[in-house]
Protein backbone atom coordinates (compact mmCIF):
# COMPACT_ATOMS: atom_id res chain seq x y z
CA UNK A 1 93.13 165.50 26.66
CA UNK A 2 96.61 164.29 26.72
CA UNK A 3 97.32 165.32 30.11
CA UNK A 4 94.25 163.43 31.32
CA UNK A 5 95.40 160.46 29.52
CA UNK A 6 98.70 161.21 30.93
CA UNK A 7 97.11 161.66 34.03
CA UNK A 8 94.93 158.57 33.95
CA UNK A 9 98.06 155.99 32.75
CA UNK A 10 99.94 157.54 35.66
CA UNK A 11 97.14 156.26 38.10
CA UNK A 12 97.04 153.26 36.32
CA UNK A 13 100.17 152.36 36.54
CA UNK A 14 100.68 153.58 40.36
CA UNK A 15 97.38 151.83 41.04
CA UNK A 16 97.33 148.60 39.06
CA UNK A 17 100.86 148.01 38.19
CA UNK A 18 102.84 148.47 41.23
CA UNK A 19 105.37 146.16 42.34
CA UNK A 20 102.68 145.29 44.98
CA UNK A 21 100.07 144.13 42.86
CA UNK A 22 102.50 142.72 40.12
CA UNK A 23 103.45 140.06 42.77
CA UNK A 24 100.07 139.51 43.36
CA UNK A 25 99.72 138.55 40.31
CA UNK A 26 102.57 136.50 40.01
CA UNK A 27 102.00 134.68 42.91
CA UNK A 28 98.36 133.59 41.62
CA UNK A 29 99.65 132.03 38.61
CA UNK A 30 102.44 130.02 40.29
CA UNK A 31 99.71 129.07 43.17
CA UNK A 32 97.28 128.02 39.78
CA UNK A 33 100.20 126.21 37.62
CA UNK A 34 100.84 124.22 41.11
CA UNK A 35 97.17 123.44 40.90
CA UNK A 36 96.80 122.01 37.55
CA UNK A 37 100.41 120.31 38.23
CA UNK A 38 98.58 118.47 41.23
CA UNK A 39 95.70 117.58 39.53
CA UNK A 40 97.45 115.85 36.48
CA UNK A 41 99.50 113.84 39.03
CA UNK A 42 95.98 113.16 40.82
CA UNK A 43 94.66 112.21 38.25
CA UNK A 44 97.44 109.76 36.87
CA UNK A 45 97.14 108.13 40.33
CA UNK A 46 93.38 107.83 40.12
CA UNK A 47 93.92 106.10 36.59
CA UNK A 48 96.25 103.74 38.18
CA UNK A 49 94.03 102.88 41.13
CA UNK A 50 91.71 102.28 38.77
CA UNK A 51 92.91 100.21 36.15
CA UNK A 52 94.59 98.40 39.53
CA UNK A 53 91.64 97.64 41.11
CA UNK A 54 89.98 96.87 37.73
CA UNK A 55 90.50 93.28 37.63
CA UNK A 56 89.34 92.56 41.29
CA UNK A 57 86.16 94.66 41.36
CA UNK A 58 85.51 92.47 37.92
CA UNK A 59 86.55 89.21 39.79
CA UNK A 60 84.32 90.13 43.24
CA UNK A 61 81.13 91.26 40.90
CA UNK A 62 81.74 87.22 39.12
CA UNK A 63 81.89 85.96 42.63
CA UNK A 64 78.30 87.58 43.51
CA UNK A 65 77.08 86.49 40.01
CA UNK A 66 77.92 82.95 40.87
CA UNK A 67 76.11 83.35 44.44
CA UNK A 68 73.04 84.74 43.33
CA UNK A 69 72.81 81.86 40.79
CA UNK A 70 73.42 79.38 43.63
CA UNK A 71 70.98 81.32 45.62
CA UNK A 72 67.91 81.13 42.92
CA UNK A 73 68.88 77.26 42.75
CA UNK A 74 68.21 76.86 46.38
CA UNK A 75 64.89 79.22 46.49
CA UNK A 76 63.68 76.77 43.82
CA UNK A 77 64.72 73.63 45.45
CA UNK A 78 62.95 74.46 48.40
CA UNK A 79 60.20 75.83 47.05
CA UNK A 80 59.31 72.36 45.13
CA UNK A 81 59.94 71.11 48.45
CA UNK A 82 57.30 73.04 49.79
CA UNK A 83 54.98 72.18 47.17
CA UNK A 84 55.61 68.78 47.12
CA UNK A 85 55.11 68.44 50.67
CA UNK A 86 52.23 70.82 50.94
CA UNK A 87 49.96 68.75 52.76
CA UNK A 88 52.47 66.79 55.02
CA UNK A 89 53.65 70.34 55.97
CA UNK A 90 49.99 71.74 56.75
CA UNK A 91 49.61 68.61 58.71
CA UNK A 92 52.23 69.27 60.82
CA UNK A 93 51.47 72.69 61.13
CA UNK A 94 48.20 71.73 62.68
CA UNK A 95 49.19 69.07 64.86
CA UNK A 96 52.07 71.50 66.31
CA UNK A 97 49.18 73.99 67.62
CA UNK A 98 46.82 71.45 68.87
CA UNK A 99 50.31 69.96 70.80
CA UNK A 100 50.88 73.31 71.79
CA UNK A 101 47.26 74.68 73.01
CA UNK A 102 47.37 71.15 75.11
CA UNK A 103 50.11 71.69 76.66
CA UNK A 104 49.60 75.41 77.55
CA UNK A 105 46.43 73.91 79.24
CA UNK A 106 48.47 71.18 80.97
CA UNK A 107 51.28 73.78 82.07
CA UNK A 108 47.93 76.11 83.23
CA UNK A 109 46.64 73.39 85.72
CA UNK A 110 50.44 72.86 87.07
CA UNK A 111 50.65 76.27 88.09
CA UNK A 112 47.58 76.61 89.69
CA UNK A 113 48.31 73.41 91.60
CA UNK A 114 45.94 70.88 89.86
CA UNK A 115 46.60 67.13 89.13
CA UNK A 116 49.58 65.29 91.02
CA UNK A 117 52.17 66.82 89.26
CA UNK A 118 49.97 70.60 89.90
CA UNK A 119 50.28 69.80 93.95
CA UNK A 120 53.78 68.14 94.04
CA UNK A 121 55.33 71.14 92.52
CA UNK A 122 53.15 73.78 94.68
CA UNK A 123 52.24 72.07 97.46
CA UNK A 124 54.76 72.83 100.37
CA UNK A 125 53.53 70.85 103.06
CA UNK A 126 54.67 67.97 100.55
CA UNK A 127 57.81 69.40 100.54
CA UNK A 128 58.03 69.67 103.84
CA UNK A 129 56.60 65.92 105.04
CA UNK A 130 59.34 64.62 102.71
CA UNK A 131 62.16 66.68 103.81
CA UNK A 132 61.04 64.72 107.11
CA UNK A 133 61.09 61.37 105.94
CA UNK A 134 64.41 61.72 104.42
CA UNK A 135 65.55 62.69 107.89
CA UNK A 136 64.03 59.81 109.68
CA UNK A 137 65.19 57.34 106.89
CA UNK A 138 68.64 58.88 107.75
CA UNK A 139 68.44 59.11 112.00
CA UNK A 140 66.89 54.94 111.54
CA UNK A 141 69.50 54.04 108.99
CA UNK A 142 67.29 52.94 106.43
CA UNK A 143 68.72 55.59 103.96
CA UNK A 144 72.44 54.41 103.67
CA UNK A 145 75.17 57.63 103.75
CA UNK A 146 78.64 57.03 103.05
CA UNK A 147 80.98 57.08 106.20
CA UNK A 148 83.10 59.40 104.53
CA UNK A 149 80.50 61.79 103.97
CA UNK A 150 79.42 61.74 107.69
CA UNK A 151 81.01 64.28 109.80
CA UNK A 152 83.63 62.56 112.36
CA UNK A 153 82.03 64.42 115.48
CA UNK A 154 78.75 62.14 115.78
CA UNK A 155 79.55 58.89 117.58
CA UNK A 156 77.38 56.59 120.22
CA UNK A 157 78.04 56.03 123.91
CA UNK A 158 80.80 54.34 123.91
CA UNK A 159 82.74 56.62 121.14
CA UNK A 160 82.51 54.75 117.97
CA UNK A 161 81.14 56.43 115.12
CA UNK A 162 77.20 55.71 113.92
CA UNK A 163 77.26 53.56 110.95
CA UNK A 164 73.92 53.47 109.86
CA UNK A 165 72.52 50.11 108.53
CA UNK A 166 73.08 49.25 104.45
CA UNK A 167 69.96 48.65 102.92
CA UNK A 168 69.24 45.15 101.26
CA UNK A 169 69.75 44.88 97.80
């Protein structure tokens, strides 16, 4: 029985012990005293961030405090506006729909070309006719054109330029 205990130490300490595993187990509790080391100094600096930052998150949450109070003073001004001025605003409300559905119709009968204004803007022999008379106005110098807008190639017979006629005043 004592050569199996023999025996089994012996194994033990071949096994368990060696220098092998001894630094094994050295190196584990450096690598875990490093650890905790790190974390105190983490956690020192996380205490200082913290009591840093301590007084501005406490300044920034007043700030809010202040604008949600000036934000329920405003909802209730204009909510007493709106009651107060129920009526004028339903009023208005109305008024801007019946403005609105008249002139939807009015823009409806320009498109499709009716009334004066309906066949001026989608008429194009109108466009055309007055495109025309523009030109004749022009060519009879009743519409007056700055010389120095007039190309200096156009000129008469005898080679002076065409100065069209100034309309009376």
């Amino acid at each position: 029985m004592v050569r199996r205990t023999d025996q089994a130490i012996k194994r033990i300490d071949e096994l368990v012990l060696n220098t092998q595993s001894l630094d094994h187990v050295s190196s584990t509790l450096a690598n875990i005293d490093s650890t905790t080391s790190n974390a105190v100094t983490l956690t020192a600096s996380l205490r200082s961030v913290i009591d840093d930052s301590r007084s501005s998150v406490s300044n920034t949450l007043g700030q809010f405090s202040l604008a949600a109070d000036d934000v329920r003073d405003a909802s209730k001004r204009v909510r007493a506006l709106v009651q107060n001025n129920e009526d004028e605003l339903s009023a208005t409300a109305s008024n801007l729909a019946t403005s609105t559905a008249r002139l939807n119709a009015i823009l409806e009968g320009v498109q499709k070309g009716e009334g004066t204004a309906g066949k001026l803007l989608t008429d194009p022999t109108l466009h055309d006719e007055l495109v025309k008379l523009v030109q004749n106005w022009r060519k009879y110098g009743i519409l007056y054109k700055d010389k120095s807008a007039r190309p200096a190639t156009e000129s008469t017979a005898t080679g002076k330029p065409v100065v069209p006629a100034r309309p009376a005043n």
